[in-house]
N, C-alpha and C. Protein backbone atom coordinates (compact mmCIF):
# COMPACT_ATOMS: atom_id res chain seq x y z
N UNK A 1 41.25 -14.00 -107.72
CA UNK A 1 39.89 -14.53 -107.65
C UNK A 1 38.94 -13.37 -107.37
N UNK A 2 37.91 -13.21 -108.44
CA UNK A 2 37.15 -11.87 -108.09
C UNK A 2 35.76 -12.39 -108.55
N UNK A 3 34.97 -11.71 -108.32
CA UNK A 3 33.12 -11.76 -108.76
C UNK A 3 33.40 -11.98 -110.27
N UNK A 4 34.24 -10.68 -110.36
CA UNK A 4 34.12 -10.33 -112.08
C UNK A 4 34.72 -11.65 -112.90
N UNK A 5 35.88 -12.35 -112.33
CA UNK A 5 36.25 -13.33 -113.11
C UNK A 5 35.24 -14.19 -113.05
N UNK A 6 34.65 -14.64 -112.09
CA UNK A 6 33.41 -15.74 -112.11
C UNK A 6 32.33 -15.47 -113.23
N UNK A 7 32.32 -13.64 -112.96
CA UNK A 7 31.22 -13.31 -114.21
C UNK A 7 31.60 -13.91 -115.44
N UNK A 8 32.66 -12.81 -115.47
CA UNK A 8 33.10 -13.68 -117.40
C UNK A 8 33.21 -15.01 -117.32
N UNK A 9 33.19 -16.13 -116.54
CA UNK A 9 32.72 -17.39 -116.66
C UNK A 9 31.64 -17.69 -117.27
N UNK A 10 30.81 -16.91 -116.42
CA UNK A 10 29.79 -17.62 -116.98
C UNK A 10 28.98 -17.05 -118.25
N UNK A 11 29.47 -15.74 -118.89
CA UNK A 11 29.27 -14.83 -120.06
C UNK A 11 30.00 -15.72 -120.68
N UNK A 12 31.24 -16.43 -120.68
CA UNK A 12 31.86 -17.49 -121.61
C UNK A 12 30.83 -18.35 -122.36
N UNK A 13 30.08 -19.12 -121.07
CA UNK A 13 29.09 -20.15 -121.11
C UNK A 13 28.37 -19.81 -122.20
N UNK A 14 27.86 -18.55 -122.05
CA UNK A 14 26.68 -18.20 -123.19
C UNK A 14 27.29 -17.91 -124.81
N UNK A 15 28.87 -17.49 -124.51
CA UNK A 15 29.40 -17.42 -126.06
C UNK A 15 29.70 -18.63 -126.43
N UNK A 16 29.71 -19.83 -125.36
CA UNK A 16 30.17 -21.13 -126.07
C UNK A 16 28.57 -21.83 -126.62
N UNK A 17 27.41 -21.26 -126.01
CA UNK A 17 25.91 -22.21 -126.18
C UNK A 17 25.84 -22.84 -124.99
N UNK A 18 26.57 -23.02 -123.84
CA UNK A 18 26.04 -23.89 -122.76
C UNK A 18 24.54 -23.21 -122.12
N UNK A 19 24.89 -22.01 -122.32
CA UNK A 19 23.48 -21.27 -121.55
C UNK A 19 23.07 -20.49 -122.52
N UNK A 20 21.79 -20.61 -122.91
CA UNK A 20 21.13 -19.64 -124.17
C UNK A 20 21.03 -17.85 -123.38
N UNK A 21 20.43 -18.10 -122.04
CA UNK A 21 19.91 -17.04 -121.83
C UNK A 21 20.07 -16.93 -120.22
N UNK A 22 21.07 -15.81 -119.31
CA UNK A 22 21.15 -15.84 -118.10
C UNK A 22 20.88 -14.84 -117.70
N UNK A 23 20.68 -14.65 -116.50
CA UNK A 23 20.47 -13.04 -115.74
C UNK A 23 21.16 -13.02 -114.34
N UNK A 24 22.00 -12.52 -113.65
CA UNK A 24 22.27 -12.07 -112.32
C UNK A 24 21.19 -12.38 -111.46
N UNK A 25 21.02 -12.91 -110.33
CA UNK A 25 19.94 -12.95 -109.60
C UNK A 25 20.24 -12.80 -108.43
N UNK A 26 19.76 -12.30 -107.44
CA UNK A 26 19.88 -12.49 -105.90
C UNK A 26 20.98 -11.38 -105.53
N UNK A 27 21.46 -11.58 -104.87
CA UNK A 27 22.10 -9.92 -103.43
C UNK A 27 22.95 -9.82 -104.67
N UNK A 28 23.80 -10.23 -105.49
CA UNK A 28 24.42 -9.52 -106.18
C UNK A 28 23.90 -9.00 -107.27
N UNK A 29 22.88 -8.81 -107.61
CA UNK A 29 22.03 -8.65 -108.55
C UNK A 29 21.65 -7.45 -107.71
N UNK A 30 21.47 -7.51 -106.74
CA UNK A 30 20.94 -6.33 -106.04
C UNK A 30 22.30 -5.18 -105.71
N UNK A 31 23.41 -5.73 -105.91
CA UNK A 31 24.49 -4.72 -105.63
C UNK A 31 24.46 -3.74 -106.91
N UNK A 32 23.21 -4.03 -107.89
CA UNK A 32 23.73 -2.75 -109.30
C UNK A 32 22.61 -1.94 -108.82
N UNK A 33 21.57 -1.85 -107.47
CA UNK A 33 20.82 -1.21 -107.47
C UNK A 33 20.82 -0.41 -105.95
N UNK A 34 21.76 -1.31 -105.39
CA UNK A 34 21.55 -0.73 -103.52
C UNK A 34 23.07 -0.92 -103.16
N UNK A 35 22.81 -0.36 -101.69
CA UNK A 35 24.44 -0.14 -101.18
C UNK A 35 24.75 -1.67 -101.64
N UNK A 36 26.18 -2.34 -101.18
CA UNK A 36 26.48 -4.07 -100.84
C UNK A 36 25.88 -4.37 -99.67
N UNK A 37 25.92 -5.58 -99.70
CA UNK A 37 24.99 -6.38 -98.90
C UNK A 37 26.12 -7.70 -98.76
N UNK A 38 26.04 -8.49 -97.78
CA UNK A 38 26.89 -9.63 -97.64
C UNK A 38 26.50 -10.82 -98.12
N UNK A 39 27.19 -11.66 -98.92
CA UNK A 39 26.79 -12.48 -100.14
C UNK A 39 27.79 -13.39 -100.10
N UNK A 40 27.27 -14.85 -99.84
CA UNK A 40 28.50 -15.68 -100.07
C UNK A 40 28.07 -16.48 -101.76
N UNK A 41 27.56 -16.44 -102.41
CA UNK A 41 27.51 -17.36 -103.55
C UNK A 41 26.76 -15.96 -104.91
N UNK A 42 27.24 -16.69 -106.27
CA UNK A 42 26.38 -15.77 -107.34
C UNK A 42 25.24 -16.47 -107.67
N UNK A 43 23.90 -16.29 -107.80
CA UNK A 43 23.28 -17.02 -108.15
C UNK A 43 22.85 -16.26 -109.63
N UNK A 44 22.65 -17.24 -110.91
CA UNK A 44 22.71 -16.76 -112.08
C UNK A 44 21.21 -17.93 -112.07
N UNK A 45 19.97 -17.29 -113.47
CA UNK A 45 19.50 -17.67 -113.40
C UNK A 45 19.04 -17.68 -114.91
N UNK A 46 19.24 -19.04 -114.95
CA UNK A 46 18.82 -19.45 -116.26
C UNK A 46 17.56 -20.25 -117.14
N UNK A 47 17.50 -20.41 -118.23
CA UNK A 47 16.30 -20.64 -118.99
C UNK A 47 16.03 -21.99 -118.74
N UNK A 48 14.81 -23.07 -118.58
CA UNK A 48 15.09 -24.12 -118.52
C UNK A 48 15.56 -25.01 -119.47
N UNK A 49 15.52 -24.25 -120.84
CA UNK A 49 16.72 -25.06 -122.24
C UNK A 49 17.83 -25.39 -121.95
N UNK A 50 18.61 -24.59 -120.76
CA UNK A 50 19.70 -24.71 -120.46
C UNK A 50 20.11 -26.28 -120.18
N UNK A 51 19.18 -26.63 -119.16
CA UNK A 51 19.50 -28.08 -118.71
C UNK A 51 18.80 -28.72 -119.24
N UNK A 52 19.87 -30.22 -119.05
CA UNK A 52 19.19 -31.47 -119.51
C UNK A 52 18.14 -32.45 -118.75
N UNK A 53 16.73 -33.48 -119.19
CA UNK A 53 16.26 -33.44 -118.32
C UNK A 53 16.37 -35.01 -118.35
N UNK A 54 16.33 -35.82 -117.28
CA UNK A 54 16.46 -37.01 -116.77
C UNK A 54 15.17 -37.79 -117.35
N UNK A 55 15.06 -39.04 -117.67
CA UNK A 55 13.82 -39.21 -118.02
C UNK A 55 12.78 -39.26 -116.45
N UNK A 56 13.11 -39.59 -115.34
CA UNK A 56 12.60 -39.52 -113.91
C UNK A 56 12.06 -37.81 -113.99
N UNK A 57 12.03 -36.88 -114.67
CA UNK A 57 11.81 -35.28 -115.16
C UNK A 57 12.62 -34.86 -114.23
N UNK A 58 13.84 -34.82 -113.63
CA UNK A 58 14.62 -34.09 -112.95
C UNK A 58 15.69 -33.27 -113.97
N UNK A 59 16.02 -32.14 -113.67
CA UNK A 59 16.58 -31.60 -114.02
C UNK A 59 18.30 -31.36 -113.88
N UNK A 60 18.92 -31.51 -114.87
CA UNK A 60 20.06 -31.44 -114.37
C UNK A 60 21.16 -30.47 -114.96
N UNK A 61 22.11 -30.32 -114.78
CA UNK A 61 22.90 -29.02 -115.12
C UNK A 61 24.36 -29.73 -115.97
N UNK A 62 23.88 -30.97 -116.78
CA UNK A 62 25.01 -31.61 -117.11
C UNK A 62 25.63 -30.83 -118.25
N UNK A 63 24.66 -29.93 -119.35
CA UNK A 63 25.11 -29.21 -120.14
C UNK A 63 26.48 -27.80 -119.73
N UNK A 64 25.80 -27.39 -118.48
CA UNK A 64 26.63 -26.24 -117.78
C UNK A 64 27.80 -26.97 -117.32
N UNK A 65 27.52 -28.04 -116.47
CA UNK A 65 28.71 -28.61 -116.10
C UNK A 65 29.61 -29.33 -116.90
N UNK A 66 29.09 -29.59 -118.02
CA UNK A 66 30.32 -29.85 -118.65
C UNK A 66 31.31 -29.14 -119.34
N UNK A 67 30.37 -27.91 -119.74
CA UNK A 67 31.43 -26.93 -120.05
C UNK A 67 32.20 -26.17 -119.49
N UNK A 68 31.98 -25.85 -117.84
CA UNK A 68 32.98 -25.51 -117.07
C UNK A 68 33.63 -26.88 -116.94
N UNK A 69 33.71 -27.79 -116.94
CA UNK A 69 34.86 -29.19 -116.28
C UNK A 69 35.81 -29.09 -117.68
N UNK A 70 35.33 -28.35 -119.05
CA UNK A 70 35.87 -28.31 -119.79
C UNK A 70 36.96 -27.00 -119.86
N UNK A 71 36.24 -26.37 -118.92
CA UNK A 71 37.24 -24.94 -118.69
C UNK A 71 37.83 -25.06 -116.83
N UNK A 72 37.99 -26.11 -116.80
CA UNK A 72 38.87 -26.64 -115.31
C UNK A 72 38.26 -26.29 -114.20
N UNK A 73 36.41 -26.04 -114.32
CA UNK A 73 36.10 -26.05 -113.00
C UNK A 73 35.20 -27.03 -112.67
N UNK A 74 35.76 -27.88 -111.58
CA UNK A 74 34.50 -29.22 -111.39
C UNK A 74 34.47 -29.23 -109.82
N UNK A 75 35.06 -28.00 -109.13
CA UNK A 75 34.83 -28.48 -107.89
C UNK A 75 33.57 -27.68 -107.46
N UNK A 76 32.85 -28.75 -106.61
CA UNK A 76 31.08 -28.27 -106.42
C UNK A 76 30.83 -28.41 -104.54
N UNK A 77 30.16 -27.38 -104.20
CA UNK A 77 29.76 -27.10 -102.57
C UNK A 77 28.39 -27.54 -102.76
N UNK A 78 27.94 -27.27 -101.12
CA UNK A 78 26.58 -27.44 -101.08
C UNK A 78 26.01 -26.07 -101.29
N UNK A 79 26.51 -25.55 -102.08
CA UNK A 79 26.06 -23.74 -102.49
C UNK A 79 26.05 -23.83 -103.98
N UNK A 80 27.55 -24.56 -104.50
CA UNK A 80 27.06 -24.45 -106.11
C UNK A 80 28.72 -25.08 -106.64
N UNK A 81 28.79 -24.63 -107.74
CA UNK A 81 30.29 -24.98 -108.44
C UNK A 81 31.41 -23.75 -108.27
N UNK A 82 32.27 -23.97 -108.16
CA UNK A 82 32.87 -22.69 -107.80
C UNK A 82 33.71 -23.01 -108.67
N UNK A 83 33.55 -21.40 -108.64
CA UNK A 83 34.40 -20.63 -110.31
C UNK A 83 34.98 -19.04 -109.66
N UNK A 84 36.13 -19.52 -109.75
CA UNK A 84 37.72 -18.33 -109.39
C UNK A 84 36.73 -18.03 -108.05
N UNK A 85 36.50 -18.86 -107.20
CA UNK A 85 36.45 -18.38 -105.65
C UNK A 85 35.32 -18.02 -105.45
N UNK A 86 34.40 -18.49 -106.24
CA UNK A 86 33.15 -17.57 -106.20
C UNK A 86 32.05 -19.33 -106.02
N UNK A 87 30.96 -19.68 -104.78
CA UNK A 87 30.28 -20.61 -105.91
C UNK A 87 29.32 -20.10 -106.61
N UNK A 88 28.94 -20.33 -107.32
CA UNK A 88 27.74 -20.29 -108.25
C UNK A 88 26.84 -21.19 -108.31
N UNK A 89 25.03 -20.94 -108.33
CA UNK A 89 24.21 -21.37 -107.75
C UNK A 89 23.66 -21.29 -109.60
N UNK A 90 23.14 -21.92 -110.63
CA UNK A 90 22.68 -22.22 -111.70
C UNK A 90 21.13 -22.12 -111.58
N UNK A 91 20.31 -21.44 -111.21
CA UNK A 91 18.91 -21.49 -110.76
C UNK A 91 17.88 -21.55 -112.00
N UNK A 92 17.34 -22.93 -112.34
CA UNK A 92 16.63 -22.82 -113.33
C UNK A 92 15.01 -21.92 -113.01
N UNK A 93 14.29 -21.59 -114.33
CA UNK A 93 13.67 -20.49 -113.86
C UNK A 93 12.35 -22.08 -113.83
N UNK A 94 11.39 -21.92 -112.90
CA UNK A 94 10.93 -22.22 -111.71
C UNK A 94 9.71 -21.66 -111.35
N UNK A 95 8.78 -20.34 -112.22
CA UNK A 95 8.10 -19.71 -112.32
C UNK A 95 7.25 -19.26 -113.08
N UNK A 96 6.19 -18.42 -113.66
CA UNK A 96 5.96 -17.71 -114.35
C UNK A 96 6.77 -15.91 -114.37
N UNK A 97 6.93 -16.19 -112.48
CA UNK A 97 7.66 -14.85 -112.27
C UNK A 97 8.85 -15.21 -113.06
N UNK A 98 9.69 -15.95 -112.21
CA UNK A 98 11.15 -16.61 -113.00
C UNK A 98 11.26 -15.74 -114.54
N UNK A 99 10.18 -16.25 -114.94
CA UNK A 99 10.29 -16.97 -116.54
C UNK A 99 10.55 -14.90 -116.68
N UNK A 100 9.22 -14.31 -116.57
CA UNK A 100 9.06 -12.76 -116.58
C UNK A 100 10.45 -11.88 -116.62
N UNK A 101 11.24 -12.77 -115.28
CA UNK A 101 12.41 -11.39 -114.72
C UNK A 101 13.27 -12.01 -115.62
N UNK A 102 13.19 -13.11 -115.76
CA UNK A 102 14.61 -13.09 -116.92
C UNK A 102 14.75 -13.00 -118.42
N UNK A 103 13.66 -12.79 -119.16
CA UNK A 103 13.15 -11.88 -120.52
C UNK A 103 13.03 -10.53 -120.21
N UNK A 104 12.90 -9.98 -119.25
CA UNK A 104 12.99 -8.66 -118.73
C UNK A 104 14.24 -8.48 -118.44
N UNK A 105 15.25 -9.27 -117.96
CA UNK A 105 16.46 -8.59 -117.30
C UNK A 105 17.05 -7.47 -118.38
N UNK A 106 18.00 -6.74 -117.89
CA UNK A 106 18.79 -5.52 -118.60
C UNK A 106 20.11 -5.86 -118.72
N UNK A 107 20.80 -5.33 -120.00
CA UNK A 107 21.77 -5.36 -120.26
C UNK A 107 22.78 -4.15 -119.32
N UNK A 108 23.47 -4.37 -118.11
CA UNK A 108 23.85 -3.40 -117.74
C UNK A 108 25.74 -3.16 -117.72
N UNK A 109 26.23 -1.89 -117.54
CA UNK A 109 27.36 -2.43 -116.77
C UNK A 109 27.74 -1.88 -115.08
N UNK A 110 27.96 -3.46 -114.85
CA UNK A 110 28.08 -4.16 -113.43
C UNK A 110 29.52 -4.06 -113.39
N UNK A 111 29.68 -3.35 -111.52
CA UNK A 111 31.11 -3.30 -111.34
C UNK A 111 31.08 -3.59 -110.22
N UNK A 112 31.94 -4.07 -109.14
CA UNK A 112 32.00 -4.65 -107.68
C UNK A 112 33.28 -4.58 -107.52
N UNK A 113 33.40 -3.59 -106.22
CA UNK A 113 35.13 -3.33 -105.89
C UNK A 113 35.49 -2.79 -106.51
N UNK A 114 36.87 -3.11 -106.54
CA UNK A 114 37.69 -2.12 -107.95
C UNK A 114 37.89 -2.79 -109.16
N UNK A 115 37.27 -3.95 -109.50
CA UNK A 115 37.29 -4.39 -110.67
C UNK A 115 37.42 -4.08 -111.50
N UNK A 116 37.24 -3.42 -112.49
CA UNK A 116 36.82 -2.42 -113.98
C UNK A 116 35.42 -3.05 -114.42
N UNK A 117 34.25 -2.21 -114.81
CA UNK A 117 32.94 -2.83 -115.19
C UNK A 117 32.94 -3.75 -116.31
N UNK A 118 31.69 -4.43 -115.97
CA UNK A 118 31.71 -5.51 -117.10
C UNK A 118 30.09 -5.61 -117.43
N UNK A 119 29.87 -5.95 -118.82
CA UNK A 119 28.52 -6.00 -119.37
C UNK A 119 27.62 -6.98 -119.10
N UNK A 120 26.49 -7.32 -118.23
CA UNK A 120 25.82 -8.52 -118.50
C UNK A 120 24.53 -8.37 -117.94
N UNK A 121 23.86 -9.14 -118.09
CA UNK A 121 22.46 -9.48 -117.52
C UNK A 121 22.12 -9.49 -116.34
N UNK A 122 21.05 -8.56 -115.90
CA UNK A 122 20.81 -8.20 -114.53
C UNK A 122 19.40 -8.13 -114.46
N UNK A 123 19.02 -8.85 -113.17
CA UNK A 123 17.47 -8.95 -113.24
C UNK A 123 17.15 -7.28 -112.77
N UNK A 124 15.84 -6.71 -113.22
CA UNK A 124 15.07 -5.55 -112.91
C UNK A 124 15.16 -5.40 -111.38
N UNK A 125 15.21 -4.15 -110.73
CA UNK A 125 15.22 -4.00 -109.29
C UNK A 125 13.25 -4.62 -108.80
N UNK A 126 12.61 -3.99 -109.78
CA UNK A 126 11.13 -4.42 -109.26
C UNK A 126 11.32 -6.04 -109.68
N UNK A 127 11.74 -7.02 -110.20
CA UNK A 127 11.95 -8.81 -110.33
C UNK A 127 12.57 -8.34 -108.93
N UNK A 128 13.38 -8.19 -108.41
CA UNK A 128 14.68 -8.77 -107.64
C UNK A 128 13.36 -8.82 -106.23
N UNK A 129 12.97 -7.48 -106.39
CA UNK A 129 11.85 -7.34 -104.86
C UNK A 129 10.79 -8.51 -104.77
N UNK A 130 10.05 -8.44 -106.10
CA UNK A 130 8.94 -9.21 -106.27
C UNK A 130 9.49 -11.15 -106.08
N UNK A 131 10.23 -11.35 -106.28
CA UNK A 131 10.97 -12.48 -106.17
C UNK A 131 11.37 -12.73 -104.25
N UNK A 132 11.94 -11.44 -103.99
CA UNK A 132 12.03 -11.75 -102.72
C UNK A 132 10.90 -11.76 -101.26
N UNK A 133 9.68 -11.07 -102.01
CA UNK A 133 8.75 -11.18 -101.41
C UNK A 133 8.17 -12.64 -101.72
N UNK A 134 8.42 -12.76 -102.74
CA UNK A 134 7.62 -14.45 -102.94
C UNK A 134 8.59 -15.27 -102.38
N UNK A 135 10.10 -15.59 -101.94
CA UNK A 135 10.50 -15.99 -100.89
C UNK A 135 9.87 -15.90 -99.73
N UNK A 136 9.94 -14.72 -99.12
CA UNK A 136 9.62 -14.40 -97.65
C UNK A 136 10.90 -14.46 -97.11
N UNK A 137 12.18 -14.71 -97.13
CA UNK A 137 13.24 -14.77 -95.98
C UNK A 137 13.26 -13.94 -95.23
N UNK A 138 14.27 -13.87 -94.04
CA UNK A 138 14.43 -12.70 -93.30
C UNK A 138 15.16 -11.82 -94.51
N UNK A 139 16.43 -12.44 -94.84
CA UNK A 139 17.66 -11.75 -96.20
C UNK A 139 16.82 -11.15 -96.97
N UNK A 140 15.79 -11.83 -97.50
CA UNK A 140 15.01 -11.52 -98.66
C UNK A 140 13.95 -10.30 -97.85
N UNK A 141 13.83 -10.19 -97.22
CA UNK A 141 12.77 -8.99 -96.66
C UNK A 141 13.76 -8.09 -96.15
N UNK A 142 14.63 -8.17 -95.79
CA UNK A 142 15.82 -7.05 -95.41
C UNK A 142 16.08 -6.76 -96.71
N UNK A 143 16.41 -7.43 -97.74
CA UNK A 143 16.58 -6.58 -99.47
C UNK A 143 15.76 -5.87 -99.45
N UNK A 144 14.31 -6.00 -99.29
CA UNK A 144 13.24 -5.37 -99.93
C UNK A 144 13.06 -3.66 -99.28
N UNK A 145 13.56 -4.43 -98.10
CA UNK A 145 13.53 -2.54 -97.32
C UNK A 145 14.64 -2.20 -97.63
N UNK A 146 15.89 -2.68 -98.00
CA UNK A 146 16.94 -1.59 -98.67
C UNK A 146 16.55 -1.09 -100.17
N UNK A 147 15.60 -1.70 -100.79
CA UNK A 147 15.36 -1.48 -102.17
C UNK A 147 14.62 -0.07 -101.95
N UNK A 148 13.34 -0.11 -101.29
CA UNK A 148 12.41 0.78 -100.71
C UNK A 148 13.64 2.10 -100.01
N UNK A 149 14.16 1.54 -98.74
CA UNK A 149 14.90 2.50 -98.02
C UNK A 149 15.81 3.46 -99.18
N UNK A 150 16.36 3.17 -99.95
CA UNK A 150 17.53 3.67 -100.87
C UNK A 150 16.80 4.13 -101.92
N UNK A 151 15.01 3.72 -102.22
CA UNK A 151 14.66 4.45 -103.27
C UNK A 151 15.14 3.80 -105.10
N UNK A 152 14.97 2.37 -105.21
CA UNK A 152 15.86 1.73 -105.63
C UNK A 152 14.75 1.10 -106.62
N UNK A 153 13.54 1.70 -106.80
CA UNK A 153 12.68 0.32 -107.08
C UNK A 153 11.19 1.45 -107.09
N UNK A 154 10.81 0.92 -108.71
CA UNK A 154 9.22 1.89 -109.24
C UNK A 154 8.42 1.42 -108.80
N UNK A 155 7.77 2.10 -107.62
CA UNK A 155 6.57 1.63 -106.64
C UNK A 155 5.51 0.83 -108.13
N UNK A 156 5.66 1.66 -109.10
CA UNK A 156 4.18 1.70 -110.26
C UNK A 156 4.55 0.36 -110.47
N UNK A 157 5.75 0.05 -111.26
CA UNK A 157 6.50 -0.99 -111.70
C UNK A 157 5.74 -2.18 -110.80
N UNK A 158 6.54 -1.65 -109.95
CA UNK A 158 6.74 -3.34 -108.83
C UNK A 158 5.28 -3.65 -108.38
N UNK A 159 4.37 -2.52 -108.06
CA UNK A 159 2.64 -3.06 -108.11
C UNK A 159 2.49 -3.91 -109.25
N UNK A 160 2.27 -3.81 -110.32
CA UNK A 160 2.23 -4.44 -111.42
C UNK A 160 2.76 -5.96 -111.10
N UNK A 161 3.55 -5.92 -111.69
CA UNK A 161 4.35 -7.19 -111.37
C UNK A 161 3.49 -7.85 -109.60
N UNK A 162 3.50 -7.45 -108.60
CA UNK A 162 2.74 -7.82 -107.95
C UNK A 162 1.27 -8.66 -107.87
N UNK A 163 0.79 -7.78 -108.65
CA UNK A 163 -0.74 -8.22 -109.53
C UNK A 163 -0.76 -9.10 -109.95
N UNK A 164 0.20 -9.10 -110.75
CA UNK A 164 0.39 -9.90 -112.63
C UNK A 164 0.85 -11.61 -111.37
N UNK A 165 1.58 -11.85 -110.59
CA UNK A 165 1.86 -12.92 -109.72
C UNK A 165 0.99 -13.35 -108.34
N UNK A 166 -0.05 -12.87 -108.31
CA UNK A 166 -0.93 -12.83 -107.05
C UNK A 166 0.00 -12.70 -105.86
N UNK A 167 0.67 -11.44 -105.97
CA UNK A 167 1.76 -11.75 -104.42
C UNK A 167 1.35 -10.03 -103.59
N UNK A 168 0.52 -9.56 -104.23
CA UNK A 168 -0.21 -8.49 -103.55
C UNK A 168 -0.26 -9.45 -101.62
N UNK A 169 -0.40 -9.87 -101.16
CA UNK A 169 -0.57 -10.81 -99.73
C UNK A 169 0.21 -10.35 -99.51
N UNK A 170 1.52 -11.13 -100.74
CA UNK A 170 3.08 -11.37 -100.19
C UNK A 170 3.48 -9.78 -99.21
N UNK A 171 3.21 -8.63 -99.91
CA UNK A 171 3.63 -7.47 -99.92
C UNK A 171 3.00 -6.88 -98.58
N UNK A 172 1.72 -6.92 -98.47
CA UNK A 172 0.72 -6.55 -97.42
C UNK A 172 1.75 -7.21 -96.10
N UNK A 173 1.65 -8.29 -96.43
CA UNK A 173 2.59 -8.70 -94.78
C UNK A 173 3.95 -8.64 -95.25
N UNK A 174 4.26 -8.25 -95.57
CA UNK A 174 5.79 -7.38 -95.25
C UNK A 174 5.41 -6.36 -95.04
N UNK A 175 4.59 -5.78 -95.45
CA UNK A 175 4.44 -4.26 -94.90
C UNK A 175 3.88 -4.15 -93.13
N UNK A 176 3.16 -5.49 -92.95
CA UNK A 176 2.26 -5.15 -91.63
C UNK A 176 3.81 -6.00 -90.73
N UNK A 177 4.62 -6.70 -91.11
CA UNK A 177 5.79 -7.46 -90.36
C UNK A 177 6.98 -5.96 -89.83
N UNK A 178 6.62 -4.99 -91.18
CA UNK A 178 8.12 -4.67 -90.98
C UNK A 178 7.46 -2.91 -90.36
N UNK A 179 5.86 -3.10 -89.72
CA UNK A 179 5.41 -1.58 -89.68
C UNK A 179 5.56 -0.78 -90.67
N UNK A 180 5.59 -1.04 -91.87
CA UNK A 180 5.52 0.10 -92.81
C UNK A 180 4.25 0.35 -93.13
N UNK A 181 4.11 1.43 -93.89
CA UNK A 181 3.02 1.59 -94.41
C UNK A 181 2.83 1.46 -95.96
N UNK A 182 1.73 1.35 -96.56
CA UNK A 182 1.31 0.49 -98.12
C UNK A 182 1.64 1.41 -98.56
N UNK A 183 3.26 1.17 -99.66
CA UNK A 183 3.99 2.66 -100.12
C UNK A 183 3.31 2.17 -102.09
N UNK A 184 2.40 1.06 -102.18
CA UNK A 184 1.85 0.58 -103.17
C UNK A 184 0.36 1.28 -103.58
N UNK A 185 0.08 1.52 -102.23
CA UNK A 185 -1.36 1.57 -102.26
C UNK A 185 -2.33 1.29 -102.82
């Protein structure tokens, strides 16, 4: 049971059509750009074509889930479906940012442990920040200073994207929370 097998799960998904279009999202998304970080779930984040929608407009993941129950995985947490030990969190995009980081994501290759690398979709280090500032978590503001701390992330870039989402605020108070100074200016 490894990350990587969960990955090619869900790279399956997209060679079968269950998911048109996915990207890596969240701390493991952040492991192709900063030291590791401790991570219990993958969160993958997909297009809203992906799912089907209820006529009540809820959204549901019956398309994804059926094609893993078709590839023997149906057992589901309050984190996500888990696939070879991993759960997985299906995050429809939810945004204009959303929508941005995952037409932007990069084709990279992603390796974790001793796995051997593998090819797939990874959101931009400036999405991963800008996303976690529009959270606010503690997790999510501890990413943002390892992104910054490690040098991980295009000040130019990630202003932009800032702008373009009105989260210029977002950034200002993380900067005045965490004593830094405006490395945006």
């Amino acid at each position: 049971m490894s990350l990587r097998q969960a990955i090619e799960v869900v790279t399956k998904l997209t060679e079968q059509g269950a998911i048109k279009q996915y990207a890596i999202a969240g701390a493991v998304a952040a492991l192709n750009y900063i030291q590791p970080a401790l991570t219990e779930d993958l969160d993958i984040l997909v297009s809203v074509g992906d799912f089907a929608e209820h006529k009540s407009g809820l959204i549901l993941l019956t398309p994804i889930e059926t094609a893993l129950a078709n590839m023997g995985y149906t057992k589901r947490s309050d984190v996500g479906i888990w696939i070879e030990g991993w759960p997985v969190q299906f995050l429809p995009v939810a945004s204009p940012l959303d929508d941005e980081a995952l037409r932007e994501a990069e084709d990279v290759e992603f390796s974790y442990g001793k796995d051997p690398p593998i090819r797939v979709r990874v959101l931009t280090a400036e999405h991963i920040v800008a996303i976690a500032l529009r959270l606010g978590r503690l997790k999510d503001l501890a990413r943002v200073e390892a992104f910054f701390d490690q040098k991980a992330v295009n000040p130019n870039a990630l202003k932009a994207i800032l702008e373009r989402f009105n989260l210029i605020s977002a950034w200002k108070s993380y900067c005045f929370k965490a004593g830094k100074p405006d490395l945006l200016g």
